[in-house]
C-alpha atoms as a PDB file:
ATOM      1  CA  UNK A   1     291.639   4.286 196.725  1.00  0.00           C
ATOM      2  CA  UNK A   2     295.261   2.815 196.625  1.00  0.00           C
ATOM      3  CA  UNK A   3     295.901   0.465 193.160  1.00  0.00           C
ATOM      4  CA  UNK A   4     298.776  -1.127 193.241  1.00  0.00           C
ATOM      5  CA  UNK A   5     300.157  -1.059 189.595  1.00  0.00           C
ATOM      6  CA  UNK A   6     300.791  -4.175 187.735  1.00  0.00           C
ATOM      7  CA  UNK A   7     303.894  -5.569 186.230  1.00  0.00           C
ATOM      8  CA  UNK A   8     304.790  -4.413 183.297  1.00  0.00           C
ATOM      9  CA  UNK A   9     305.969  -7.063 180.804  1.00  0.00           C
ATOM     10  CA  UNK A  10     308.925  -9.332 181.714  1.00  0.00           C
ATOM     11  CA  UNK A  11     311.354  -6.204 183.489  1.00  0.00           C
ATOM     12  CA  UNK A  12     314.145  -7.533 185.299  1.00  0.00           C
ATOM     13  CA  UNK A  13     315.163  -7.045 188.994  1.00  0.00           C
ATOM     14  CA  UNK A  14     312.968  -6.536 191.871  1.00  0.00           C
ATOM     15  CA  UNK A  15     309.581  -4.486 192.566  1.00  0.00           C
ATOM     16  CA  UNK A  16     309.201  -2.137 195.640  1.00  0.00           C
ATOM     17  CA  UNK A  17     307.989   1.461 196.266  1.00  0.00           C
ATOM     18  CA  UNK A  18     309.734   4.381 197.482  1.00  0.00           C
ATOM     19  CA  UNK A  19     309.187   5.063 200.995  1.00  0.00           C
ATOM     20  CA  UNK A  20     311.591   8.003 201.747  1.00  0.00           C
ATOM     21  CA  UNK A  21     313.906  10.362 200.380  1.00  0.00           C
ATOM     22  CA  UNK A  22     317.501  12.040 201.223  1.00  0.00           C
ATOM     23  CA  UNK A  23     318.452  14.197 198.068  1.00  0.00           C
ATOM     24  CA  UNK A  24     319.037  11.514 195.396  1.00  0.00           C
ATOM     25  CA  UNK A  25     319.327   8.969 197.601  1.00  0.00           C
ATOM     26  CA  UNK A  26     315.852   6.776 198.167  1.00  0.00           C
ATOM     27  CA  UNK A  27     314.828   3.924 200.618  1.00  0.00           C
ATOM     28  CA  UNK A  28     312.859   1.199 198.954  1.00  0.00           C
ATOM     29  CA  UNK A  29     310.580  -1.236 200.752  1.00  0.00           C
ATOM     30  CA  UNK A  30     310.500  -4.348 198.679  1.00  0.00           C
ATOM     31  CA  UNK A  31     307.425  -6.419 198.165  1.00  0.00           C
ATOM     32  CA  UNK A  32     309.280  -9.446 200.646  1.00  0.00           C
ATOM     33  CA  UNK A  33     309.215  -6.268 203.215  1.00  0.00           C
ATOM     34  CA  UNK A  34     312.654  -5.945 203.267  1.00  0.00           C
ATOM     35  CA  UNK A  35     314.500  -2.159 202.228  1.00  0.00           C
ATOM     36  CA  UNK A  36     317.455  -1.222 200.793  1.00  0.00           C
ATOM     37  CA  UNK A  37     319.115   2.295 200.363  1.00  0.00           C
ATOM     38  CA  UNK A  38     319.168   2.780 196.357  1.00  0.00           C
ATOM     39  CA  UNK A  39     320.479   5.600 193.837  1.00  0.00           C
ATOM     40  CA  UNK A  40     318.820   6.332 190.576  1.00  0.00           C
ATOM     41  CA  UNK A  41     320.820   5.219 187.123  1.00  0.00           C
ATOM     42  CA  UNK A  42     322.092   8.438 185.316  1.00  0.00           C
ATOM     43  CA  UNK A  43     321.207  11.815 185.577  1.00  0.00           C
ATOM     44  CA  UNK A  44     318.345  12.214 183.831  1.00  0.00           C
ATOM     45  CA  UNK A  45     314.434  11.210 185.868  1.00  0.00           C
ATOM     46  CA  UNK A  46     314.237  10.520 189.521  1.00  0.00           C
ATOM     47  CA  UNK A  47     311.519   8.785 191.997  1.00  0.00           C
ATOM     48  CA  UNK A  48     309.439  10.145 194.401  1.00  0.00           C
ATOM     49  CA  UNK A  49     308.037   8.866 197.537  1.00  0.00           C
ATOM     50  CA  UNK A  50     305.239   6.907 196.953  1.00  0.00           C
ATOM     51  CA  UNK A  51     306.759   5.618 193.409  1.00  0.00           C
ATOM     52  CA  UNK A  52     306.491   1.906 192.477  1.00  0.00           C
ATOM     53  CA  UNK A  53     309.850   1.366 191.096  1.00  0.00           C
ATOM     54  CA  UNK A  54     312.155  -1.558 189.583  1.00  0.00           C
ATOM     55  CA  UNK A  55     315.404  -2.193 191.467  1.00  0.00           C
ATOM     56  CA  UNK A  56     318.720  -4.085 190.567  1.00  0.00           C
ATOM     57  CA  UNK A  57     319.998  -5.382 193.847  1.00  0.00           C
ATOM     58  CA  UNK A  58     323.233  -4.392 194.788  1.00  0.00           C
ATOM     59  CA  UNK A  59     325.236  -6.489 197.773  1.00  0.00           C
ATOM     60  CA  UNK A  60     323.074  -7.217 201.107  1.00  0.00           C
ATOM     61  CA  UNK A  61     321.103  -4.113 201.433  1.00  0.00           C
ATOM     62  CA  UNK A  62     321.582  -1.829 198.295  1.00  0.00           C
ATOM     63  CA  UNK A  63     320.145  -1.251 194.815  1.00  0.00           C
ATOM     64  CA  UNK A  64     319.999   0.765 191.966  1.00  0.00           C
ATOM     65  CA  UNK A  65     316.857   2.193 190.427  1.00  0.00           C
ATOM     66  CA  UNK A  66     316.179   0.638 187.259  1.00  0.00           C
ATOM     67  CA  UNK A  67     312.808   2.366 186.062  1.00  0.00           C
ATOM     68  CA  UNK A  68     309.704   3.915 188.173  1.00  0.00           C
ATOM     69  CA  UNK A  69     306.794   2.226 187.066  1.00  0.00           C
ATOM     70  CA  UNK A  70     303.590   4.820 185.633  1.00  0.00           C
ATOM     71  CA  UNK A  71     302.617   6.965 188.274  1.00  0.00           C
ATOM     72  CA  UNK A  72     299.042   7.793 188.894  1.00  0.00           C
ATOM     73  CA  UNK A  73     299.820  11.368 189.937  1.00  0.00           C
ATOM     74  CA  UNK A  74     302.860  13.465 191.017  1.00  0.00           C
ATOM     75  CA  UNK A  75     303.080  16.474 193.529  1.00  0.00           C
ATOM     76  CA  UNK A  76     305.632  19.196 193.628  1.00  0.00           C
ATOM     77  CA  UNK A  77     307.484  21.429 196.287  1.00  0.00           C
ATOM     78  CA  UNK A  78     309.306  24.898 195.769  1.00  0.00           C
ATOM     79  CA  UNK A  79     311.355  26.879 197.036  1.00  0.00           C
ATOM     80  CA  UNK A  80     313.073  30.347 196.110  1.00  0.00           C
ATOM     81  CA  UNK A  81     315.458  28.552 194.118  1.00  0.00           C
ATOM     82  CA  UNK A  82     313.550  25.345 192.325  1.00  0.00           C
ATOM     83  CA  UNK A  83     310.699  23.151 192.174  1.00  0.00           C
ATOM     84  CA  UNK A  84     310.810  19.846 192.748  1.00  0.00           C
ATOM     85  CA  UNK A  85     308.780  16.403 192.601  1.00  0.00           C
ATOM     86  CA  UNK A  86     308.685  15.085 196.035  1.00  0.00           C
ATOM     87  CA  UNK A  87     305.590  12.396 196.827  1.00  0.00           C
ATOM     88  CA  UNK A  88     303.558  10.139 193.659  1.00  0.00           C
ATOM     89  CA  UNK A  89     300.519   8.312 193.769  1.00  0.00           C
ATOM     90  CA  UNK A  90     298.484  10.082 196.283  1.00  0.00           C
ATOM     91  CA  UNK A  91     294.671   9.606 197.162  1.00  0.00           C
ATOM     92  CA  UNK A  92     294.003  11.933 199.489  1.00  0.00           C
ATOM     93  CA  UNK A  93     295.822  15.304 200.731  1.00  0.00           C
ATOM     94  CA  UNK A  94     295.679  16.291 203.775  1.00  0.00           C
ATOM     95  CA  UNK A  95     296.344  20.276 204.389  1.00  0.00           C
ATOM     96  CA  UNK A  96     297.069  20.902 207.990  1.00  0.00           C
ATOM     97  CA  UNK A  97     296.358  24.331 209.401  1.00  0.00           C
ATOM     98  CA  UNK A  98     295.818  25.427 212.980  1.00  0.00           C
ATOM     99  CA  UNK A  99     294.317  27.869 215.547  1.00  0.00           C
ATOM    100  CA  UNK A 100     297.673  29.256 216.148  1.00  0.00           C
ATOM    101  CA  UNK A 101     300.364  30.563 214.780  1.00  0.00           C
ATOM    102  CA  UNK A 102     298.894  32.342 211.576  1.00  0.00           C
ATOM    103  CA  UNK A 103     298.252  29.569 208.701  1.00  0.00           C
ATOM    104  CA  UNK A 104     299.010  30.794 205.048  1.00  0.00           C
ATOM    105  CA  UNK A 105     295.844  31.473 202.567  1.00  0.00           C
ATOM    106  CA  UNK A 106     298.363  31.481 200.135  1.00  0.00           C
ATOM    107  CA  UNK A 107     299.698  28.029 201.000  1.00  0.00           C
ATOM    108  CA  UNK A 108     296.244  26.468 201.458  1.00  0.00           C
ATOM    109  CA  UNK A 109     294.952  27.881 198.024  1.00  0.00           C
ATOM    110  CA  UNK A 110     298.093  26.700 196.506  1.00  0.00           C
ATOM    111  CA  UNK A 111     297.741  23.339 197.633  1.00  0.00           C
ATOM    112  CA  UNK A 112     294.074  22.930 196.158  1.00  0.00           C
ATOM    113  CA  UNK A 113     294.784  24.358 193.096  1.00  0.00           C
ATOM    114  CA  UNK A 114     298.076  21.475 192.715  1.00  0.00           C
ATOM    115  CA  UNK A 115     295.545  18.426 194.624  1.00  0.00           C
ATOM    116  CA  UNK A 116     292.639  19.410 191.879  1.00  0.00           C
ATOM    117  CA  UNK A 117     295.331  19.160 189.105  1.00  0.00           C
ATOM    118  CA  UNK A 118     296.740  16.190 190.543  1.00  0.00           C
ATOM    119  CA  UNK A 119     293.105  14.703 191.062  1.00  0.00           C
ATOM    120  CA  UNK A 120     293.945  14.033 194.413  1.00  0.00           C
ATOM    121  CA  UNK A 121     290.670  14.527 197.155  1.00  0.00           C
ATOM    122  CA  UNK A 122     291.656  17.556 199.361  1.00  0.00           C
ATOM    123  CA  UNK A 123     290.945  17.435 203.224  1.00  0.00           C
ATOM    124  CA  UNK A 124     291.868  20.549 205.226  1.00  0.00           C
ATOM    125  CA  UNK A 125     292.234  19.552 209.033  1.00  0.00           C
ATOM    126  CA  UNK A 126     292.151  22.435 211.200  1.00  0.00           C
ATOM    127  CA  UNK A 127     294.120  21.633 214.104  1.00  0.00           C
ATOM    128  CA  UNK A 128     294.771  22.632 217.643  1.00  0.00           C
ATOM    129  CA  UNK A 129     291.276  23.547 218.922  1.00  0.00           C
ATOM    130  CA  UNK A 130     291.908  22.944 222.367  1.00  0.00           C
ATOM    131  CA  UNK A 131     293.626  26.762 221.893  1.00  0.00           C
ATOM    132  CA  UNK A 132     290.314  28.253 221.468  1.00  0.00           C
ATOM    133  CA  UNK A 133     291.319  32.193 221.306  1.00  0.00           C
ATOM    134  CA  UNK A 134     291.696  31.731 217.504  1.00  0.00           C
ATOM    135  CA  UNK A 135     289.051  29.543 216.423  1.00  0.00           C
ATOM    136  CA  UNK A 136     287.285  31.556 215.207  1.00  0.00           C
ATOM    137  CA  UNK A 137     289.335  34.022 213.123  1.00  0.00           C
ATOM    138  CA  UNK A 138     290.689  30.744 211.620  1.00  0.00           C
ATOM    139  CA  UNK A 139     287.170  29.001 210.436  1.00  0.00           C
ATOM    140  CA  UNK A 140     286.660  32.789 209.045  1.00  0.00           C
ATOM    141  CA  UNK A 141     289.901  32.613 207.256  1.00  0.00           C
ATOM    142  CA  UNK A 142     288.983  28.794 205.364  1.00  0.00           C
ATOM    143  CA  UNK A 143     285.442  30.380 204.750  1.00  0.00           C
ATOM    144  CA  UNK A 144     286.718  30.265 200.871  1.00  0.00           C
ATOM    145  CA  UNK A 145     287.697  26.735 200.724  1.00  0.00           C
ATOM    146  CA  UNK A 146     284.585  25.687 202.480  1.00  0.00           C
ATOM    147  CA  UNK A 147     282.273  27.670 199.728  1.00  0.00           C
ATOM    148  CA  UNK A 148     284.448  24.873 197.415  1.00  0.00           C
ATOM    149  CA  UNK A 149     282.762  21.765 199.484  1.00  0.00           C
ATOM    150  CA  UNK A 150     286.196  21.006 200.232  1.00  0.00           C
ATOM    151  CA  UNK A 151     285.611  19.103 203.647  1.00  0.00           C
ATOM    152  CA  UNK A 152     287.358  20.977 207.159  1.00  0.00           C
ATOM    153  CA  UNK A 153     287.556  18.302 210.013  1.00  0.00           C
ATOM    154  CA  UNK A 154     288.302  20.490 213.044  1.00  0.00           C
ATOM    155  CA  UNK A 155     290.717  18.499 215.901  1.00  0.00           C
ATOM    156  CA  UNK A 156     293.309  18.308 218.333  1.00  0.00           C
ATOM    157  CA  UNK A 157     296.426  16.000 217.530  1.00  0.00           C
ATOM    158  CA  UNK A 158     296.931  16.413 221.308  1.00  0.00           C
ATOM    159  CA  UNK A 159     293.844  13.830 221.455  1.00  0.00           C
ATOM    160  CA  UNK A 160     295.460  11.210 219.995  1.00  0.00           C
ATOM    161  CA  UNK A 161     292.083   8.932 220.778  1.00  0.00           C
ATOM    162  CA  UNK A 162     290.025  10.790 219.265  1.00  0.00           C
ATOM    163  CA  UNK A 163     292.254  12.193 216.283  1.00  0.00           C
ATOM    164  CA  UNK A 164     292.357   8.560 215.328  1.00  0.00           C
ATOM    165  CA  UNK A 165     288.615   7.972 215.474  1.00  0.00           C
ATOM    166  CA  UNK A 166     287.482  11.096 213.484  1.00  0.00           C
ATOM    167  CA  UNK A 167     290.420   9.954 210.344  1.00  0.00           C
ATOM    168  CA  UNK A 168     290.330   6.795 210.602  1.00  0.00           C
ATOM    169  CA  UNK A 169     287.104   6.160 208.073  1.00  0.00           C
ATOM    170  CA  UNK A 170     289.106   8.966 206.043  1.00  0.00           C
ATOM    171  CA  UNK A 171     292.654   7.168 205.859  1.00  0.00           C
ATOM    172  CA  UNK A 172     291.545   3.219 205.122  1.00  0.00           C
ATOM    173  CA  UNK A 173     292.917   1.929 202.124  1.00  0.00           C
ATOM    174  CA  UNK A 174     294.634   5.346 200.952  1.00  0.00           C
ATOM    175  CA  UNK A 175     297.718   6.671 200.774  1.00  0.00           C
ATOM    176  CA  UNK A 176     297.577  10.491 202.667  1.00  0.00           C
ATOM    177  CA  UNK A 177     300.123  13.394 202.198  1.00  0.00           C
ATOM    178  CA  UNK A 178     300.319  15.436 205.205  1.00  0.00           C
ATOM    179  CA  UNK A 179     300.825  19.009 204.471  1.00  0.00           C
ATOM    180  CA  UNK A 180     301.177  22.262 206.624  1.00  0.00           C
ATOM    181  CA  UNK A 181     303.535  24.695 206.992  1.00  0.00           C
ATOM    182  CA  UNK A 182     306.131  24.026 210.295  1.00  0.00           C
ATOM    183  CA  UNK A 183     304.101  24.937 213.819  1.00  0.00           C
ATOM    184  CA  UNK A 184     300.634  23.474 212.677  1.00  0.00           C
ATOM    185  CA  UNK A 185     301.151  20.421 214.385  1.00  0.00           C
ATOM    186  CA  UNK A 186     301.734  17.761 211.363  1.00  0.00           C
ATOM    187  CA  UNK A 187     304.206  15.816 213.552  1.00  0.00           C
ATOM    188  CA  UNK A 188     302.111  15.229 216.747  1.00  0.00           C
ATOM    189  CA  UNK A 189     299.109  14.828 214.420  1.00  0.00           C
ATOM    190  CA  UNK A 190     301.806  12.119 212.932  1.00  0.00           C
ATOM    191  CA  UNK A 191     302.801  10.364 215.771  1.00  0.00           C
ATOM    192  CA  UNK A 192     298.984  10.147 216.825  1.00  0.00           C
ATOM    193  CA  UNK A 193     297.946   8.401 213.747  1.00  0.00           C
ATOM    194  CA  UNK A 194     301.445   6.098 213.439  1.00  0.00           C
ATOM    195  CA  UNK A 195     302.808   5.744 217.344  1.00  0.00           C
ATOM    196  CA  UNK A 196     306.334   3.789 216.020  1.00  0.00           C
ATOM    197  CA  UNK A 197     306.919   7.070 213.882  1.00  0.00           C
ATOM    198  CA  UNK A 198     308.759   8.779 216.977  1.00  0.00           C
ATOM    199  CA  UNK A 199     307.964  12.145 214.788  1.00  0.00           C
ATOM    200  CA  UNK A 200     309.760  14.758 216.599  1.00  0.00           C
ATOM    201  CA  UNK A 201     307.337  17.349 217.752  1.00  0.00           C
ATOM    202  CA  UNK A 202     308.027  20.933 219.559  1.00  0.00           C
ATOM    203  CA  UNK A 203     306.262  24.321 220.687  1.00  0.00           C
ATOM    204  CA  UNK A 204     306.323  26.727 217.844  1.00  0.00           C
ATOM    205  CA  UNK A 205     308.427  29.679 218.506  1.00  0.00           C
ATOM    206  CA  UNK A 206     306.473  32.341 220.223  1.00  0.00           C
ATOM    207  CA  UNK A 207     308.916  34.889 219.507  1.00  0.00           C
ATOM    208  CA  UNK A 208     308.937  34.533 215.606  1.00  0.00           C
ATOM    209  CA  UNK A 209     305.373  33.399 215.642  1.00  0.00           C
ATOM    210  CA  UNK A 210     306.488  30.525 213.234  1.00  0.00           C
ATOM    211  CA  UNK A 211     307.237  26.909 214.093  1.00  0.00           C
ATOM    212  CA  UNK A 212     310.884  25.666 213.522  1.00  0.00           C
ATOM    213  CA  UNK A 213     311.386  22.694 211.171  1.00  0.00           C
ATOM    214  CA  UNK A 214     311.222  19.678 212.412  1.00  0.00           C
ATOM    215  CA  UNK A 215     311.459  16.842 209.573  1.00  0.00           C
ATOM    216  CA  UNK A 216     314.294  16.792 207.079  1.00  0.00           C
ATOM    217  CA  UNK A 217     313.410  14.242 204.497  1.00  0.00           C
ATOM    218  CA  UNK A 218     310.227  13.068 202.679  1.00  0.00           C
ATOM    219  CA  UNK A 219     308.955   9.528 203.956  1.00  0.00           C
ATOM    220  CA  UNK A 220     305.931   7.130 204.177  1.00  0.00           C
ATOM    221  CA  UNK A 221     304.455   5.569 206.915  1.00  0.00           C
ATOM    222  CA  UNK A 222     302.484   2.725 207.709  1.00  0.00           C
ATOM    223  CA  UNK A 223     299.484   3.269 209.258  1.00  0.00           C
ATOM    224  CA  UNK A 224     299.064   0.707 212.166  1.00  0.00           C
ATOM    225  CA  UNK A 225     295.483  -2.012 211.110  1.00  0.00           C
ATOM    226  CA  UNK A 226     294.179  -1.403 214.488  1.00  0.00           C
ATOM    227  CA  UNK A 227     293.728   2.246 213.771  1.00  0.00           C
ATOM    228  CA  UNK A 228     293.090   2.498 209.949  1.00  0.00           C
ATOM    229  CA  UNK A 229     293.326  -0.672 207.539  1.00  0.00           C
ATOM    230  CA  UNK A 230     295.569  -0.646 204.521  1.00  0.00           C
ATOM    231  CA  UNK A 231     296.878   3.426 205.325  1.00  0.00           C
ATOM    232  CA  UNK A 232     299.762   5.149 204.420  1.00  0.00           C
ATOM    233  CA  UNK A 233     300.708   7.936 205.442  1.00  0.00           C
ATOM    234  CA  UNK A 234     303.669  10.692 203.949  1.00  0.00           C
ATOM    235  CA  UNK A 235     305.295  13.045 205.331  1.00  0.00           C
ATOM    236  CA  UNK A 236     307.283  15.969 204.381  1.00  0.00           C
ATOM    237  CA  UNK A 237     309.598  18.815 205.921  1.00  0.00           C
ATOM    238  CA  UNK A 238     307.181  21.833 206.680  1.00  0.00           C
ATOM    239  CA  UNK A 239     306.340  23.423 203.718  1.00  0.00           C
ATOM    240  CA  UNK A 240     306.620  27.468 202.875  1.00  0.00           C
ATOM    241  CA  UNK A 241     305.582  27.454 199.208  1.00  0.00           C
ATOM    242  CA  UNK A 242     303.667  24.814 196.721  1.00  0.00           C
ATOM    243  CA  UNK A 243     305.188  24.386 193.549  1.00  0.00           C
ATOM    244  CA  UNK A 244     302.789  25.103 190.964  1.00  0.00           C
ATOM    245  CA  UNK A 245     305.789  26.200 188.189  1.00  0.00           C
ATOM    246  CA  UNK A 246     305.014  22.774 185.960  1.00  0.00           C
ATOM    247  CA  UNK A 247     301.113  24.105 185.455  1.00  0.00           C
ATOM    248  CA  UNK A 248     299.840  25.803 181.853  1.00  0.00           C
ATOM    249  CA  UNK A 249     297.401  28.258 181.560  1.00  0.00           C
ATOM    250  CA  UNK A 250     294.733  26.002 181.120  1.00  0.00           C
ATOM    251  CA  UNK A 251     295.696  23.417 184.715  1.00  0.00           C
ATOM    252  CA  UNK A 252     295.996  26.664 186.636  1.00  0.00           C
ATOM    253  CA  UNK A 253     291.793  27.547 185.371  1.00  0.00           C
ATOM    254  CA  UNK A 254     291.153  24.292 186.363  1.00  0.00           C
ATOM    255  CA  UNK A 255     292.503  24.421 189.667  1.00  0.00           C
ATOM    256  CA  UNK A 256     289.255  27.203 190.296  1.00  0.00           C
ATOM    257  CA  UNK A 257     286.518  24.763 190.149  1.00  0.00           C
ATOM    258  CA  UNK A 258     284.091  27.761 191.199  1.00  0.00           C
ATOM    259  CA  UNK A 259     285.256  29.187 187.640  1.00  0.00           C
ATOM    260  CA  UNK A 260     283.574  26.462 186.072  1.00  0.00           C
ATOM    261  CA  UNK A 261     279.958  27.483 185.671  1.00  0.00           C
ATOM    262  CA  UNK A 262     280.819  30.858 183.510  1.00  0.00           C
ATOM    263  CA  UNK A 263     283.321  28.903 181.240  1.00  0.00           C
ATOM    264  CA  UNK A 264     282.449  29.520 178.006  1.00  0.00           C
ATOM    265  CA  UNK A 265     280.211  32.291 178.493  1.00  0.00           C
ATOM    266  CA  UNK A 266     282.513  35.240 178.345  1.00  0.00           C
ATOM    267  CA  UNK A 267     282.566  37.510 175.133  1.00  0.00           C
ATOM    268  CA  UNK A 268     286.023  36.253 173.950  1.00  0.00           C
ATOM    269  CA  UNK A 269     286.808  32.708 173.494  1.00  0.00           C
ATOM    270  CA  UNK A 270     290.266  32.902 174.264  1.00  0.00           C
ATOM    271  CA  UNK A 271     289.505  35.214 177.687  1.00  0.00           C
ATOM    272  CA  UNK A 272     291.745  34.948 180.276  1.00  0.00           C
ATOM    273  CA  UNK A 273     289.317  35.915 183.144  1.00  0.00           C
ATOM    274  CA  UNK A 274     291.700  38.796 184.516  1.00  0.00           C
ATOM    275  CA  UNK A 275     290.613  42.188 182.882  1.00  0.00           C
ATOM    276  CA  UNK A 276     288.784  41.323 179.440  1.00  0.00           C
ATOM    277  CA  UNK A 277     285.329  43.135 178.846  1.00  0.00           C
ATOM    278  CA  UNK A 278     282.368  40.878 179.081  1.00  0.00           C
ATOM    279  CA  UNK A 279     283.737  38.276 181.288  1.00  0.00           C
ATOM    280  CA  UNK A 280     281.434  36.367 183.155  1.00  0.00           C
ATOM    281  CA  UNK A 281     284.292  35.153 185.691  1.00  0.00           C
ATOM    282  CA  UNK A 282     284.442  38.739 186.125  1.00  0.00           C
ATOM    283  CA  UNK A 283     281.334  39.485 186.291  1.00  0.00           C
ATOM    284  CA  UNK A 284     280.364  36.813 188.805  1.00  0.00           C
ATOM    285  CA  UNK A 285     283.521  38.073 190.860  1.00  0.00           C
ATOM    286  CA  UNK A 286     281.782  41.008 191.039  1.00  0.00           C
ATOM    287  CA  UNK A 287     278.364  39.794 191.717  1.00  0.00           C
ATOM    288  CA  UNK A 288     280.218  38.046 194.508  1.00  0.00           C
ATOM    289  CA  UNK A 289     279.288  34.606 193.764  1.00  0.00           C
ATOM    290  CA  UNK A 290     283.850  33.819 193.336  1.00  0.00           C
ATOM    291  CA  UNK A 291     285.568  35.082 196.490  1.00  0.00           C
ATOM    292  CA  UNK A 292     287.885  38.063 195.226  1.00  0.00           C
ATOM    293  CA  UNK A 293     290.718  36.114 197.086  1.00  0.00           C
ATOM    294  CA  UNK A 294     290.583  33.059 195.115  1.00  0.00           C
ATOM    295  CA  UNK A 295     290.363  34.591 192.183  1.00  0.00           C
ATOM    296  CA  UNK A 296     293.810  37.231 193.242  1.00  0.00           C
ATOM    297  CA  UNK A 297     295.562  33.861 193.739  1.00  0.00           C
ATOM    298  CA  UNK A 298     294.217  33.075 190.226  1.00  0.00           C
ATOM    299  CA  UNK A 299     295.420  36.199 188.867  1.00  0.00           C
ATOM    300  CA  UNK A 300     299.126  35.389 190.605  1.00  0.00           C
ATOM    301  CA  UNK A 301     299.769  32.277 189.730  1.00  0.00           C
ATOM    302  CA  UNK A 302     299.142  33.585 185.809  1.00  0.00           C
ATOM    303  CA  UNK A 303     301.858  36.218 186.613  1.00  0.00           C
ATOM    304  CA  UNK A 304     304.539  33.431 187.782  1.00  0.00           C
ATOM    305  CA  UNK A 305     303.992  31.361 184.991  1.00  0.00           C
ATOM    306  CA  UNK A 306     304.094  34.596 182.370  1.00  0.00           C
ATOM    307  CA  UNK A 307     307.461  35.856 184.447  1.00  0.00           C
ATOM    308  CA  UNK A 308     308.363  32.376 184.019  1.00  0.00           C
ATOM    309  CA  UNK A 309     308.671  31.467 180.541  1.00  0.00           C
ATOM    310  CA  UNK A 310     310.355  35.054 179.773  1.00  0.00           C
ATOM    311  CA  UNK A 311     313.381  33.743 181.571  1.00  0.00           C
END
């Protein structure tokens, strides 16, 4: 549920939290309601939507970032270049994959593995159903993340009625990150749950078989009382990749919860569940009881973080 963290000791200038992002450049919503367009001091540290942060006002409608107050979690984003933080102090994510186009495994399994980490509750909402044709190639495609009780609400954003009924109960009192690569509908699903968003929202490319991007910046969202009490809602550009860089050996086990009855049990204590004889990760990969592609994600996000630290 969304805490609100205290004040910490006698700090100066004026609380707020982040609620969008341009670069280094960060709209704050101040506790009066008002928001002002504020920089970080120095170089060094930066906020993320969602951060509770002290500002030092700055003329009628500007500030400077001060400090960002403990964060209850953080989330990264990559791309081919970098990986950066981009939304803190999440309850619930929300991973938004459809019936059409094609959805990434790779992206969804990503995305657990950093909301597990994060201890963040993971929701995968599998959207446009009203296109039947691929139904059910895509409920036979999340068959892995359903064997992890990981909960699949299956919708159309098109119904905006109806999409608000079914997340409503799921949204109260939490603040939600809204996930999915570009074409899976995040920004009608968007402008469903938060009508005064004015998301922009448009057919995915048939051609490419890919959506186009439609958001440019990071930002929250109040979700109106009459359809979910005390919600928030954040938004972010379309993703491609889930940054997962910033996770040891040890976070990136963790992220396989199904790993986490044969812990312990294999022949060497420091196994690394990949090729080792007398591994019972292994050997309950085999028996079928972990889903050989969970456990090939498992195996590449080791490889990233060994390529990783050689450079």
């Amino acid at each position: 549920m969304r805490t609100r963290p205290g004040r910490h000791g006698p700090q100066a200038g004026v609380r707020g939290r982040v609620v969008a992002a341009f670069g280094r450049h960060f709209t704050v919503e101040c506790e009066d309601g008002s928001t002002r367009q504020c920089y970080p001091r120095g170089k060094k540290g930066t906020a993320a939507v969602g951060d509770w942060v002290m500002i030092a006002p700055e003329g009628p409608s500007e500030g400077a970032i001060d400090s960002v107050l403990p964060r209850r979690n953080l989330l990264y984003r990559s791309d081919e270049m970098r990986t950066k933080q981009f939304a803190a102090n999440v309850d619930q994510l929300l991973i938004v994959v459809a019936t059409e186009p094609d959805f990434s495994d790779e992206l969804v399994g990503r995305a657990l593995v950093g909301a597990i980490n994060a201890g963040i509750a993971p929701l995968v909402l599998l959207n446009k159903i009203d296109r039947p044709a691929g139904l059910p190639a895509a409920r036979a495609r999340l068959e892995p993340v359903a064997a992890l009780d990981v909960p699949i609400l299956e919708l159309s954003a098109r119904d905006a009625g109806a999409t608000r009924a079914a997340l409503a109960p799921r949204l109260a009192e939490r603040t939600s990150l809204l996930l999915g690569q570009s074409g899976m509908g995040k920004s009608t699903l968007l402008n469903a749950l938060v009508p005064g968003a004015s998301a922009a929202t448009q057919e995915h490319s048939q051609a490419l078989g890919a959506g186009k991007h439609t958001t440019t910046s990071t930002r929250l969202y109040h979700v109106p009382a009459g359809i979910a009490t005390g919600a928030d809602l954040i938004d972010s550009p379309g993703f491609q990749a889930f940054g997962l860089q910033h996770l040891d050996g040890p976070q990136i086990v963790n992220g396989f919860p199904e790993f986490a009855p044969y812990l312990g049990k294999c022949r060497f204590y420091n196994c690394t569940h990949v090729h080792e004889p007398g591994c019972a990760v292994l050997q309950a990969l085999e028996a079928g009881r972990i889903h050989p592609q969970r456990h090939a994600l498992y195996r590449r996000l080791l490889e990233e973080r060994e390529l990783g630290q050689r450079y």
